[in-house]
PDB file of N, CA and C in Angstrom:
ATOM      1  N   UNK A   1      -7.937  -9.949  -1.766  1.00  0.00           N
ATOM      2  CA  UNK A   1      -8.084  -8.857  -0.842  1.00  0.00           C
ATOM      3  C   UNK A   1      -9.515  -8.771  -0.318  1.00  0.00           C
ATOM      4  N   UNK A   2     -10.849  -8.485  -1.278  1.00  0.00           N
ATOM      5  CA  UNK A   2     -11.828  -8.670  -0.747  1.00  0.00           C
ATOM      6  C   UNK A   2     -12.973  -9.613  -0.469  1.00  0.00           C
ATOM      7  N   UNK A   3     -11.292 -11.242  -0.032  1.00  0.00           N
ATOM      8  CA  UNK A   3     -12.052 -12.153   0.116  1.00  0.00           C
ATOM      9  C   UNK A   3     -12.163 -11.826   1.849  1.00  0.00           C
ATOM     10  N   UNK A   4     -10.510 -11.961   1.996  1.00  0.00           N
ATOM     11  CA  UNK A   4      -9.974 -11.219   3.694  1.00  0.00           C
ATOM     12  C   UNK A   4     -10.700 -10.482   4.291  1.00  0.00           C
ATOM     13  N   UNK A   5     -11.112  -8.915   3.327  1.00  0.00           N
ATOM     14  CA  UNK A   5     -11.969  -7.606   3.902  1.00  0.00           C
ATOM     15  C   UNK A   5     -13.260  -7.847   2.887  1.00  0.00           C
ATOM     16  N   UNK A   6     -14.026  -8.789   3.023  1.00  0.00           N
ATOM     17  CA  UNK A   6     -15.226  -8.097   2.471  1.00  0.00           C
ATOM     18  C   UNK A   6     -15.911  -6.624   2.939  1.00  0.00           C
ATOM     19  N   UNK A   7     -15.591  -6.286   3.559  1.00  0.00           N
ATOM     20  CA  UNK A   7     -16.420  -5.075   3.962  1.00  0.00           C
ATOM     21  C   UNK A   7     -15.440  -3.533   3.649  1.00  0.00           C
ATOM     22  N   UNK A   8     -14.075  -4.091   3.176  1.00  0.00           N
ATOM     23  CA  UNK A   8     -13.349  -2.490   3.483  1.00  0.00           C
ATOM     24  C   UNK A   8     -13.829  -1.757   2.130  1.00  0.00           C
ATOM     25  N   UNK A   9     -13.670  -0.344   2.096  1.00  0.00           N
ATOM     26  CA  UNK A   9     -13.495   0.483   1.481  1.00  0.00           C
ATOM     27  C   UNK A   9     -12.910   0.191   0.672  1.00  0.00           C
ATOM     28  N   UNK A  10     -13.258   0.411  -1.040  1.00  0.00           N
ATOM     29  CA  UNK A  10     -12.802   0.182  -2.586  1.00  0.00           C
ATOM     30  C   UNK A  10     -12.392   1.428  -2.661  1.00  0.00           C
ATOM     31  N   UNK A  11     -11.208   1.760  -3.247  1.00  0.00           N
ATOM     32  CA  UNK A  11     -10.883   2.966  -3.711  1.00  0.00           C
ATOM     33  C   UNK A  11     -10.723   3.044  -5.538  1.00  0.00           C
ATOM     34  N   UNK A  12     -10.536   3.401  -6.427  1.00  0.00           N
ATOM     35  CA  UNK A  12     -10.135   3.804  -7.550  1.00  0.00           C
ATOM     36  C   UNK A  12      -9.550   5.254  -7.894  1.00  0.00           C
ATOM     37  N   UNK A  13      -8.440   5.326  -8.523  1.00  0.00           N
ATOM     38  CA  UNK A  13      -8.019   6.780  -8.548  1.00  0.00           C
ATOM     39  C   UNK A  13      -7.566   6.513 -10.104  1.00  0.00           C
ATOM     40  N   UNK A  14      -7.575   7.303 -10.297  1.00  0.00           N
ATOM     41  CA  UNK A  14      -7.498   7.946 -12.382  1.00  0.00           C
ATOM     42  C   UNK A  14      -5.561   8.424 -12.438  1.00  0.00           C
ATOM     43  N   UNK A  15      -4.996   8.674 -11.187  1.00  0.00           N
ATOM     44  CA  UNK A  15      -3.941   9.375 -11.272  1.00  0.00           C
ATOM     45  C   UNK A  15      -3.773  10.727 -11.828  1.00  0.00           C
ATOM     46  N   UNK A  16      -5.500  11.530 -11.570  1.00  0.00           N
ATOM     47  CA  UNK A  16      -4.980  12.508 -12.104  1.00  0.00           C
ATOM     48  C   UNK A  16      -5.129  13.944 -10.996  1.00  0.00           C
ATOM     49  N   UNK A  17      -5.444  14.838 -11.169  1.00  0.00           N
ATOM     50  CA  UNK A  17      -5.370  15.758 -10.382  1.00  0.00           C
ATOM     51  C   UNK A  17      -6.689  16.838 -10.375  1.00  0.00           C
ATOM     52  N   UNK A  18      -7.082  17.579  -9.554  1.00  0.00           N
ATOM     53  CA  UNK A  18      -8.387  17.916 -10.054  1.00  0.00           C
ATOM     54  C   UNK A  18      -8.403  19.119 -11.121  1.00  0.00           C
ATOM     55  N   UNK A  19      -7.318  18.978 -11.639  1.00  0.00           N
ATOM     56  CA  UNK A  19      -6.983  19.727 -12.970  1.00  0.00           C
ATOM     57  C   UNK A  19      -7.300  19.094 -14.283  1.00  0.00           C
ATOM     58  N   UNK A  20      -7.233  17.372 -13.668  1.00  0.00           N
ATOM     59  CA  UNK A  20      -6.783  16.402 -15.208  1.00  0.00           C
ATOM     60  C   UNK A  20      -5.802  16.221 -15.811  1.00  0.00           C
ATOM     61  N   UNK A  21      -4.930  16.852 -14.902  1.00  0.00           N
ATOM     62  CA  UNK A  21      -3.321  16.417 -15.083  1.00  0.00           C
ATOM     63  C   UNK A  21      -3.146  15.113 -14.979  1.00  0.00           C
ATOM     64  N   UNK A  22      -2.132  14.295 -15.513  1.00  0.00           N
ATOM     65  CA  UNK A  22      -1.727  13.058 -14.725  1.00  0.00           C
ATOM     66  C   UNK A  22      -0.376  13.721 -13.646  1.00  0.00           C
ATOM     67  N   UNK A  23      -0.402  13.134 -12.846  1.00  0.00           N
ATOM     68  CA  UNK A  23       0.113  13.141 -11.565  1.00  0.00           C
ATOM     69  C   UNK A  23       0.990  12.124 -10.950  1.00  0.00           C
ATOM     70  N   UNK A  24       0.071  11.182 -11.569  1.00  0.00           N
ATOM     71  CA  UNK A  24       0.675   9.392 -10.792  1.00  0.00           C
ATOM     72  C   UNK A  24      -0.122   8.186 -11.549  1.00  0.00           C
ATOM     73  N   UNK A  25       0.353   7.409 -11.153  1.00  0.00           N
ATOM     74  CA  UNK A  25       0.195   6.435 -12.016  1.00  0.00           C
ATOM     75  C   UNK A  25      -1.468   5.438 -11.721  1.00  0.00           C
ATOM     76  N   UNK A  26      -2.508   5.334 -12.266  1.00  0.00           N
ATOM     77  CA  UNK A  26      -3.457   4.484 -11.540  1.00  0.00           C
ATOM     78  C   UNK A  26      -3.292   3.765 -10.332  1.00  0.00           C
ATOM     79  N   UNK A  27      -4.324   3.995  -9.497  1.00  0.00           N
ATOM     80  CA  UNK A  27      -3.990   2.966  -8.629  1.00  0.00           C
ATOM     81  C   UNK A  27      -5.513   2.259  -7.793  1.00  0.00           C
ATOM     82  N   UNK A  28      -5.806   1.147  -7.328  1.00  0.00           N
ATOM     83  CA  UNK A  28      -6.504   0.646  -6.695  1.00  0.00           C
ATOM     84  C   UNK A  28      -6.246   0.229  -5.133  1.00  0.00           C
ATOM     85  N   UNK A  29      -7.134   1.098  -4.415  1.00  0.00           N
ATOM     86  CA  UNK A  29      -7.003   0.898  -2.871  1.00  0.00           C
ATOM     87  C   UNK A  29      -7.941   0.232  -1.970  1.00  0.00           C
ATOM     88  N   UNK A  30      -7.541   0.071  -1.057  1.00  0.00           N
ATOM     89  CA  UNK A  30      -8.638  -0.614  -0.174  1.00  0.00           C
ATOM     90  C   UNK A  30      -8.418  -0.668   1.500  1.00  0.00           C
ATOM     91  N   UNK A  31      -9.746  -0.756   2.004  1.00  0.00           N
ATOM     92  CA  UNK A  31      -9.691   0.104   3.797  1.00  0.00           C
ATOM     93  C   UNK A  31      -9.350   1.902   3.359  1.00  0.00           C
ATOM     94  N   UNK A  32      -9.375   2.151   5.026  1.00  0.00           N
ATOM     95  CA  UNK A  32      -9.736   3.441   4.986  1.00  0.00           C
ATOM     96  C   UNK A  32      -8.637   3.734   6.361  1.00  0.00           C
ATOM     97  N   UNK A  33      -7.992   5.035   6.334  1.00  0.00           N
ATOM     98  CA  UNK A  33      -7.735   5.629   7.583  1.00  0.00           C
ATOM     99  C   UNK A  33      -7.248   6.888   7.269  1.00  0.00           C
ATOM    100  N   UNK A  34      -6.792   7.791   8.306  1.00  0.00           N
ATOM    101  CA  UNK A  34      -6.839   9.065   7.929  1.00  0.00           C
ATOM    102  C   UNK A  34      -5.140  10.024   8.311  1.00  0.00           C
ATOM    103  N   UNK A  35      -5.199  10.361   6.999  1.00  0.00           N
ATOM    104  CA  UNK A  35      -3.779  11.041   7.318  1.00  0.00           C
ATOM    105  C   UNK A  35      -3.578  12.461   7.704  1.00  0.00           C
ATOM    106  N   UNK A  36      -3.042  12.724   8.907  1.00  0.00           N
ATOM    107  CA  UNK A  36      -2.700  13.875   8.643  1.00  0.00           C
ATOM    108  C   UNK A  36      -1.401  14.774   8.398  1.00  0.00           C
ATOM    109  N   UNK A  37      -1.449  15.592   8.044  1.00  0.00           N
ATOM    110  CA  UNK A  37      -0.514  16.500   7.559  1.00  0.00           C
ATOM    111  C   UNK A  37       0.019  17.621   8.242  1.00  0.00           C
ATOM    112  N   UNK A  38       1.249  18.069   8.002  1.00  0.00           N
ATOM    113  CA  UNK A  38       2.039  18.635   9.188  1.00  0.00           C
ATOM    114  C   UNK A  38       1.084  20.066   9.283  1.00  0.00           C
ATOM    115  N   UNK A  39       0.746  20.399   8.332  1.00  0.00           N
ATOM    116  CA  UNK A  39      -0.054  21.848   8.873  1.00  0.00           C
ATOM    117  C   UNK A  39      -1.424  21.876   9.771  1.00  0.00           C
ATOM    118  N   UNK A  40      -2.039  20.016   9.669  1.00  0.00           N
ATOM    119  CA  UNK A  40      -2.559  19.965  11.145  1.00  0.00           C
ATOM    120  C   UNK A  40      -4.670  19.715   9.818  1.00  0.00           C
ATOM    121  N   UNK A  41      -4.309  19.461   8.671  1.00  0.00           N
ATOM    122  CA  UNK A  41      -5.342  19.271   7.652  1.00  0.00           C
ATOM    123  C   UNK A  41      -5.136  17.885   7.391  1.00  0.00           C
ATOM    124  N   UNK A  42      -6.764  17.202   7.344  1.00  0.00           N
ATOM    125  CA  UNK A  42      -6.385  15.851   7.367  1.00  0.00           C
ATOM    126  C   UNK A  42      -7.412  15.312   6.325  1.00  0.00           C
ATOM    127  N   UNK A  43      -7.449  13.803   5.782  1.00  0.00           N
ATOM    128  CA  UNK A  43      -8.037  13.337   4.675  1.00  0.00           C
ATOM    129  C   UNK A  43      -8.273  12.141   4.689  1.00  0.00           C
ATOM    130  N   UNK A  44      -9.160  11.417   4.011  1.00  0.00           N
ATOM    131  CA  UNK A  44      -9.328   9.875   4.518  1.00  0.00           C
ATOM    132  C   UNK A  44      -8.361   9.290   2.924  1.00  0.00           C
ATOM    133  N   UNK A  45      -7.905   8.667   2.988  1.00  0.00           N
ATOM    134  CA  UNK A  45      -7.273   7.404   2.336  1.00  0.00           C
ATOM    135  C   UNK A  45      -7.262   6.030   2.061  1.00  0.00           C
ATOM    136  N   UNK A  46      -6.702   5.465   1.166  1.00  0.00           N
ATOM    137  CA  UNK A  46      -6.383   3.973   1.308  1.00  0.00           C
ATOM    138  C   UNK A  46      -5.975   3.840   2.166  1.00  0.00           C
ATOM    139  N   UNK A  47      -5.685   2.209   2.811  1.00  0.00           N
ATOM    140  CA  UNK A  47      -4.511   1.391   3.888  1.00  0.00           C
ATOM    141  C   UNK A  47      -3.790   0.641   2.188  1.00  0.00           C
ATOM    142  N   UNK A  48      -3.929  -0.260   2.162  1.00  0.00           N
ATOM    143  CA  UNK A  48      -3.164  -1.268   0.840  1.00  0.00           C
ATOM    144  C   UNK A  48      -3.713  -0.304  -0.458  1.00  0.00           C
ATOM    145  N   UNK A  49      -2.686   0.425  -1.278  1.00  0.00           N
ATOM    146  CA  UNK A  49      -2.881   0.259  -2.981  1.00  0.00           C
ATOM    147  C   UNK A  49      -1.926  -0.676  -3.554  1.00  0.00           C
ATOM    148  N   UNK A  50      -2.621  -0.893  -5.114  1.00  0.00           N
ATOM    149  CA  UNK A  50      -2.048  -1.320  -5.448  1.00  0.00           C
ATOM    150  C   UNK A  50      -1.768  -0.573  -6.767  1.00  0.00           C
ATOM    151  N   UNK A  51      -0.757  -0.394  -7.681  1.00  0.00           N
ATOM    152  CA  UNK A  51      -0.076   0.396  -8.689  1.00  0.00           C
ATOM    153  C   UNK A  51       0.773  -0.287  -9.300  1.00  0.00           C
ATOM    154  N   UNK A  52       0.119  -0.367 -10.929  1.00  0.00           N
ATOM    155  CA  UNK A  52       1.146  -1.200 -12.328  1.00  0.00           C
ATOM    156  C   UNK A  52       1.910   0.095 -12.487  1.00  0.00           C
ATOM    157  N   UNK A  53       3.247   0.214 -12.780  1.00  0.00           N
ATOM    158  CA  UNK A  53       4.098   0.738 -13.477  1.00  0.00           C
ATOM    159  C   UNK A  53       5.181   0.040 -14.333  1.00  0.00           C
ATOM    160  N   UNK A  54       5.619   1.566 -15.268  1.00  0.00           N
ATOM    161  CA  UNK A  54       6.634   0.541 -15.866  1.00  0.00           C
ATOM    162  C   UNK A  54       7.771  -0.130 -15.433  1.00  0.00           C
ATOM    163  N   UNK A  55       7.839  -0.660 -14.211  1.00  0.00           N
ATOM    164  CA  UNK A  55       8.829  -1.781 -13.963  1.00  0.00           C
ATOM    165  C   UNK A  55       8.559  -2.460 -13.327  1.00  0.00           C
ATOM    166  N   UNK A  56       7.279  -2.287 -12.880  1.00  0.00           N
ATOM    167  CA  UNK A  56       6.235  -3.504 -12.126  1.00  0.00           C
ATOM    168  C   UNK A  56       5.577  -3.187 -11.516  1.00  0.00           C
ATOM    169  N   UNK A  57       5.002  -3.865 -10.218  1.00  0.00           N
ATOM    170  CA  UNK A  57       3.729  -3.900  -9.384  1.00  0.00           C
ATOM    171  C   UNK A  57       4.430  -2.969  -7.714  1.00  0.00           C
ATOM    172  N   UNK A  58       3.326  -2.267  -7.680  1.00  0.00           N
ATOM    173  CA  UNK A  58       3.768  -1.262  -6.093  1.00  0.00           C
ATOM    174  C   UNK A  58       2.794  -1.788  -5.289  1.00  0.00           C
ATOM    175  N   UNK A  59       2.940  -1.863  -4.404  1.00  0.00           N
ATOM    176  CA  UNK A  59       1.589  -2.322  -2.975  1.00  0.00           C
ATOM    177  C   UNK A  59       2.447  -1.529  -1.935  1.00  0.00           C
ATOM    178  N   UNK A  60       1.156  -0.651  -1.681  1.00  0.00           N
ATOM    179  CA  UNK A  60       1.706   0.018  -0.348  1.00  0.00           C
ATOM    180  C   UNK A  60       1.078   0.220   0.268  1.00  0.00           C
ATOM    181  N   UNK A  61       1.881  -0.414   1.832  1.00  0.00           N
ATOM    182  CA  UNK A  61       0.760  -0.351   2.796  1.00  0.00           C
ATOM    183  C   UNK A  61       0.877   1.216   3.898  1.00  0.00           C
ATOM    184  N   UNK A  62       0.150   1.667   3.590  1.00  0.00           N
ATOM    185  CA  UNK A  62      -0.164   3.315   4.561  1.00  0.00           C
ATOM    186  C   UNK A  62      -0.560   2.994   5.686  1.00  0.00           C
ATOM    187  N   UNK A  63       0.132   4.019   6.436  1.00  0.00           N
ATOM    188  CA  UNK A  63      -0.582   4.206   7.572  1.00  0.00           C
ATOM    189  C   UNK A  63       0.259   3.619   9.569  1.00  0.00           C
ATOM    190  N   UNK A  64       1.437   2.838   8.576  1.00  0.00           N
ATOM    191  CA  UNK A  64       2.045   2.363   9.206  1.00  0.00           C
ATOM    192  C   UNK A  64       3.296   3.681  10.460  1.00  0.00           C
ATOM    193  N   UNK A  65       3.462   3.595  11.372  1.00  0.00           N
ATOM    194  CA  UNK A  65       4.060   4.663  12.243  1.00  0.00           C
ATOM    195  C   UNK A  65       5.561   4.307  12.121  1.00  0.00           C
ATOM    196  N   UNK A  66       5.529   2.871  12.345  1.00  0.00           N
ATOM    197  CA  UNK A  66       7.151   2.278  12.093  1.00  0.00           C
ATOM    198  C   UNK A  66       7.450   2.083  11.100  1.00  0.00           C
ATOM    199  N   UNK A  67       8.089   2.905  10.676  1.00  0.00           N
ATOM    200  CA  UNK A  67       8.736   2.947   8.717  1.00  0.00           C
ATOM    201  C   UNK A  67       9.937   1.876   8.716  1.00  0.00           C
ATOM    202  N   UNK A  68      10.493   1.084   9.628  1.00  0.00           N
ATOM    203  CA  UNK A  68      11.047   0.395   9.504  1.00  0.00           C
ATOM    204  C   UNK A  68      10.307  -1.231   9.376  1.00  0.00           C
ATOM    205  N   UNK A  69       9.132  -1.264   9.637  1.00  0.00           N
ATOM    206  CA  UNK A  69       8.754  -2.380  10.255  1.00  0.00           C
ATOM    207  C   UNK A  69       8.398  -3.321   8.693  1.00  0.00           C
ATOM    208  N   UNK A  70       8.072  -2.844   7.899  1.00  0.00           N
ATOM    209  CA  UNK A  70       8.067  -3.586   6.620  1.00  0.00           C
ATOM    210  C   UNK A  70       9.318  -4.447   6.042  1.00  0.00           C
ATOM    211  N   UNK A  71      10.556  -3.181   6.078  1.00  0.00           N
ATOM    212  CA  UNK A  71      11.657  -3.866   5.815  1.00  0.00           C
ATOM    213  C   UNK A  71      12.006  -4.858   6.537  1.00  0.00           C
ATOM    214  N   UNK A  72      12.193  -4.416   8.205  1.00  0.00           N
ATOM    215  CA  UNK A  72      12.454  -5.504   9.192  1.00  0.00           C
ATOM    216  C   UNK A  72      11.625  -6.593   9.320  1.00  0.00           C
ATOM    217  N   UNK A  73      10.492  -6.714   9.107  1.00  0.00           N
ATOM    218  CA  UNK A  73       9.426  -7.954   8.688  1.00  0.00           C
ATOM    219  C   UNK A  73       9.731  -8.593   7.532  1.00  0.00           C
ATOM    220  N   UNK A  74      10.248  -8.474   6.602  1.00  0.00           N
ATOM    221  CA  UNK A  74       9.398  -9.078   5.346  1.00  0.00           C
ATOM    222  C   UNK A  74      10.682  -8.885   4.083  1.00  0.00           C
ATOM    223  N   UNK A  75      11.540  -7.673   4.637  1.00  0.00           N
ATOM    224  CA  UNK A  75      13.078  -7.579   3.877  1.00  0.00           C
ATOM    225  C   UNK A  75      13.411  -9.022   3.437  1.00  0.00           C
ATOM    226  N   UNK A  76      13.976  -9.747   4.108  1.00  0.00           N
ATOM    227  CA  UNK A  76      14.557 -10.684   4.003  1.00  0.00           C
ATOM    228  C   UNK A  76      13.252 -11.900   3.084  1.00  0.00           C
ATOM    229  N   UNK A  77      12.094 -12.235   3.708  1.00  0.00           N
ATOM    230  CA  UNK A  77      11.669 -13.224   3.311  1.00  0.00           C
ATOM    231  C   UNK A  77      10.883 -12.917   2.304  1.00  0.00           C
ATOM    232  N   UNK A  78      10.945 -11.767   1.624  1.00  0.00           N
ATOM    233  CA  UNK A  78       9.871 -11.518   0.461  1.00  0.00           C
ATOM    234  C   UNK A  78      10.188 -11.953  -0.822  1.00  0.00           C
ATOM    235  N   UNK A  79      11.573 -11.864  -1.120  1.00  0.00           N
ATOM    236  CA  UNK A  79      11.955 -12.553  -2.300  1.00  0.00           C
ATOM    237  C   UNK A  79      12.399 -11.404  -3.284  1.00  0.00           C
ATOM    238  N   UNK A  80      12.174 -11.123  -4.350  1.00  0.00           N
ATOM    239  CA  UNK A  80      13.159 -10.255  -5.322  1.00  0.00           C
ATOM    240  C   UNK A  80      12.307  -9.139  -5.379  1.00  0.00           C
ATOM    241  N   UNK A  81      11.981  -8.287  -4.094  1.00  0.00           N
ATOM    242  CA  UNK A  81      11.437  -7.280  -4.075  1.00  0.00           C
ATOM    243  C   UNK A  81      12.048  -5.918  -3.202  1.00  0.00           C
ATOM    244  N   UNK A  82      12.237  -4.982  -3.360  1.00  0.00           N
ATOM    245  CA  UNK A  82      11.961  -3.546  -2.680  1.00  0.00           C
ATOM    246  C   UNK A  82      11.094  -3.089  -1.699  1.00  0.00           C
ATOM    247  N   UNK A  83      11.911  -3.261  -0.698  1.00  0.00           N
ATOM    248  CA  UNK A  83      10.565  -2.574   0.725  1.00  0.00           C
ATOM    249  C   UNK A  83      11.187  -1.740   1.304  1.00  0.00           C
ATOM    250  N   UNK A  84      10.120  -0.721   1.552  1.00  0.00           N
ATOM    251  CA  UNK A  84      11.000   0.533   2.087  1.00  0.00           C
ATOM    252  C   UNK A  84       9.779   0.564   3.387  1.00  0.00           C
ATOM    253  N   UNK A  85       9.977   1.851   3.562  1.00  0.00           N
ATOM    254  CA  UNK A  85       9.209   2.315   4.737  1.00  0.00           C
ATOM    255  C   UNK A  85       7.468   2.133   4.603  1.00  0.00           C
ATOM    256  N   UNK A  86       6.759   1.870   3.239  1.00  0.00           N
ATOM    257  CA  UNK A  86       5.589   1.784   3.046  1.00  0.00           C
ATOM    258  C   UNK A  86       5.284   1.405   1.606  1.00  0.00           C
ATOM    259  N   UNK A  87       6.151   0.909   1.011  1.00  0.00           N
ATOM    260  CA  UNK A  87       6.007   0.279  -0.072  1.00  0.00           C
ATOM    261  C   UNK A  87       6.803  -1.284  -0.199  1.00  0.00           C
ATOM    262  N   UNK A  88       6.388  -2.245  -0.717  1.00  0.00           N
ATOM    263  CA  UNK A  88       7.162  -3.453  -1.880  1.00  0.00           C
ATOM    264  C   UNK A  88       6.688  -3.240  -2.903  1.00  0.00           C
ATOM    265  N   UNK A  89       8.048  -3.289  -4.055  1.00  0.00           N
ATOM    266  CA  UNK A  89       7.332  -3.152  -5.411  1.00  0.00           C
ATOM    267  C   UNK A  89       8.985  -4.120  -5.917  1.00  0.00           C
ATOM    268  N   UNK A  90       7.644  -5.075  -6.793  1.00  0.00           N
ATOM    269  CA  UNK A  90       8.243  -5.865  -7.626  1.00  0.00           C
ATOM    270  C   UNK A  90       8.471  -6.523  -9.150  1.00  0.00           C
ATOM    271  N   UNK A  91       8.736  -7.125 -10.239  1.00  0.00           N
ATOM    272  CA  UNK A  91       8.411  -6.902 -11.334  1.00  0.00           C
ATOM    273  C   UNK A  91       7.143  -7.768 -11.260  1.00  0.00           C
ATOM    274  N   UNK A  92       7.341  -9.154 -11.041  1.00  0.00           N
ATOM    275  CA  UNK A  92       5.953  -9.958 -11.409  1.00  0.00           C
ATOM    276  C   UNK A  92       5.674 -10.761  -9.632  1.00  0.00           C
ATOM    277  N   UNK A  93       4.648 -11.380  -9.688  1.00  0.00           N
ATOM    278  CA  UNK A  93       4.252 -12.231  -8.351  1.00  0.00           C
ATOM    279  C   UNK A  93       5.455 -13.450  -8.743  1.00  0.00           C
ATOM    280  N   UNK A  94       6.011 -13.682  -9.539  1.00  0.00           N
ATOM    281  CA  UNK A  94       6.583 -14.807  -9.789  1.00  0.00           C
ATOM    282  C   UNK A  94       7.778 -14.645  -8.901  1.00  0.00           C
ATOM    283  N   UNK A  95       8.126 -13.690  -8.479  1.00  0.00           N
ATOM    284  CA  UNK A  95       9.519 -13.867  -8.727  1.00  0.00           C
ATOM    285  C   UNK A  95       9.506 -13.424  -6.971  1.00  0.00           C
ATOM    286  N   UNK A  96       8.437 -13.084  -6.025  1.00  0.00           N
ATOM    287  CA  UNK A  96       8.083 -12.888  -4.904  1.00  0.00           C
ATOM    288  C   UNK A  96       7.418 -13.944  -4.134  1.00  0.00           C
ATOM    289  N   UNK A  97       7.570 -13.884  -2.632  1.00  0.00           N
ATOM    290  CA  UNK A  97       6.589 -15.314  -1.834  1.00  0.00           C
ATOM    291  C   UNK A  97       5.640 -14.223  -1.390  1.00  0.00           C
ATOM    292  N   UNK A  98       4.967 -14.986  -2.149  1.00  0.00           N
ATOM    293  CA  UNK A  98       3.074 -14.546  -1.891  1.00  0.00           C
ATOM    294  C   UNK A  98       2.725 -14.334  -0.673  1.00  0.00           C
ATOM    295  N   UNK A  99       2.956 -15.138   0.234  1.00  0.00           N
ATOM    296  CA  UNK A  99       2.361 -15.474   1.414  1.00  0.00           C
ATOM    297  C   UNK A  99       3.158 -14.653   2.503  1.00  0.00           C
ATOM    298  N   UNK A 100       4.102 -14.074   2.517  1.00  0.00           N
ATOM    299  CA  UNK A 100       5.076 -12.475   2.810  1.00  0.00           C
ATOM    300  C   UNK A 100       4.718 -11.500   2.406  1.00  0.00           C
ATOM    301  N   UNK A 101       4.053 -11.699   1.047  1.00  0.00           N
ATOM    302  CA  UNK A 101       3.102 -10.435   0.751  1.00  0.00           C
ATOM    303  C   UNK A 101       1.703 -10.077   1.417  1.00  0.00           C
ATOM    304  N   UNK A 102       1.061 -10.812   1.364  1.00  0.00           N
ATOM    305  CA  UNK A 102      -0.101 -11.164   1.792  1.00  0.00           C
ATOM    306  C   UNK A 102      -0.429 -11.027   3.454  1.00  0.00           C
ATOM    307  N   UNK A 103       0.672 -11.637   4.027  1.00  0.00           N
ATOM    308  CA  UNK A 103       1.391 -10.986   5.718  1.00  0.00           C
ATOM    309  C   UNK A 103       1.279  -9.871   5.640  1.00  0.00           C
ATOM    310  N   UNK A 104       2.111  -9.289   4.864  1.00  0.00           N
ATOM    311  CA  UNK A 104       2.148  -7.744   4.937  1.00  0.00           C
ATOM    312  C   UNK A 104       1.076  -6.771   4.522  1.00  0.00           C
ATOM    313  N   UNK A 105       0.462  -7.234   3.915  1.00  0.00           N
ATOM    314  CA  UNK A 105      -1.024  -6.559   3.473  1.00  0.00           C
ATOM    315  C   UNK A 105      -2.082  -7.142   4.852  1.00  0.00           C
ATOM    316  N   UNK A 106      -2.644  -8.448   5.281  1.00  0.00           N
ATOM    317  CA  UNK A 106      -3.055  -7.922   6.164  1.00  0.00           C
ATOM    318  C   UNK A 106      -2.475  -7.476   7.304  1.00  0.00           C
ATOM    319  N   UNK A 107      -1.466  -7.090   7.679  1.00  0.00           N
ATOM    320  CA  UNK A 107      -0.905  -6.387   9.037  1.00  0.00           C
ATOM    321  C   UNK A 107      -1.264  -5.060   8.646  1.00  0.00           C
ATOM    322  N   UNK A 108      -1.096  -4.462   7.909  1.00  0.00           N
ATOM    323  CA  UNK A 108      -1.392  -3.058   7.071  1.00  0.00           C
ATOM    324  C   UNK A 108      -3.090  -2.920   6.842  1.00  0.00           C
ATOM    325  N   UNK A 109      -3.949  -3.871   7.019  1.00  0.00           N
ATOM    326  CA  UNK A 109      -5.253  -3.948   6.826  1.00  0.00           C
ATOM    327  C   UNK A 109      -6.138  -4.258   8.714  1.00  0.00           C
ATOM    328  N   UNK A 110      -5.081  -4.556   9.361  1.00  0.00           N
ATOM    329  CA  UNK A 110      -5.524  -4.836  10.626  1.00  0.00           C
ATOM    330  C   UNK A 110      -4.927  -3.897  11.935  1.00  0.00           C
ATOM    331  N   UNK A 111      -3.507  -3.244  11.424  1.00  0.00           N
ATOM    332  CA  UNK A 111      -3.123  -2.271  12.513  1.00  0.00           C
ATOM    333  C   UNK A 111      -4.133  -0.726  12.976  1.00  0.00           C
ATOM    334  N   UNK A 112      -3.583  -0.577  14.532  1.00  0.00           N
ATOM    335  CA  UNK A 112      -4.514   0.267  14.546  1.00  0.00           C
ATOM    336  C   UNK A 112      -4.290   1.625  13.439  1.00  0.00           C
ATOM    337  N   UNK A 113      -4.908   2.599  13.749  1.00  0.00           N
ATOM    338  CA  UNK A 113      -4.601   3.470  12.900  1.00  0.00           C
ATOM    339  C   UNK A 113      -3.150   4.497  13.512  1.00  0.00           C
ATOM    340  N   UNK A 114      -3.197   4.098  14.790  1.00  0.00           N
ATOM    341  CA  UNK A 114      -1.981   4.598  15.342  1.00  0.00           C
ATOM    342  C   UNK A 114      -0.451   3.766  15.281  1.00  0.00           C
ATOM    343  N   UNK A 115      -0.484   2.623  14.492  1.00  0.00           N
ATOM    344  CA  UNK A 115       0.424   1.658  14.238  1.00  0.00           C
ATOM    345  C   UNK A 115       1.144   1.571  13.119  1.00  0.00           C
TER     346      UNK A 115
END
C-alpha cells in the first residue's frame, strides 16, 4: 500500500470509543477523504482499511458513490470473497486473486472524492 501511496495518510484506530469501549474491531487505514452525514456534520476518514476479524480479513474501500461498482467490478474475478457495496472480506489472501484486490484498492485510493 505505501509502496503505491507513499505519501497518503496512515490511520490507526484502537476500535474503541472515546469512552474506551470497544466498539469495533482494530483497524488500519490509509488516504484521506471526507464524509458527510445526513444531518449535514462532516469528518475526515480513511479511503482503504484494513480489519482482522474472527473469520478473516475486511478491506474497505470508502468513499465510493456507486455501491454497486465493487461488486460489479471485481464480484466475479476476486475469488472466494464477499463484496458488497464497500467492503471484500475474506478468510486468507490464499484463497483470493491479489491482483483484483489490489485493482480495487487502488481505484478506491485514486477516485475522486465524488466517485
Amino acid at each position: 500500500m505505501l509502496e503505491d501511496f507513499p505519501e497518503c495518510r496512515l490511520w490507526f484506530d484502537d476500535g474503541t470509543n472515546d469512552d474506551g469501549k470497544v466498539v469495533a474491531n482494530p483497524n488500519i487505514g490509509y488516504g484521506m477523504y471526507t464524509i458527510t452525514y445526513a444531518n449535514g456534520s462532516s469528518r475526515e476518514f480513511y479511503r482503504i482499511g484494513l480489519s482482522a476479524n474472527t473469520t478473516g480479513i475486511s478491506v474497505y474501500v470508502l468513499g465510493l458513490d456507486d455501491k454497486t461498482y465493487l461488486t460489479r467490478t471485481y464480484g466475479a474475478s476476486i475469488g472466494k470473497a464477499s463484496v458488497t457495496g464497500y467492503c471484500i472480506k475474506f478468510k486468507r489472501l490464499s484463497v483470493i486473486n491479489a491482483d483484483a484486490l489490489q485493482a480495487a484498492i487502488r481505484h478506491g485510493m485514486n477516485v475522486d472524492q465524488n466517485g
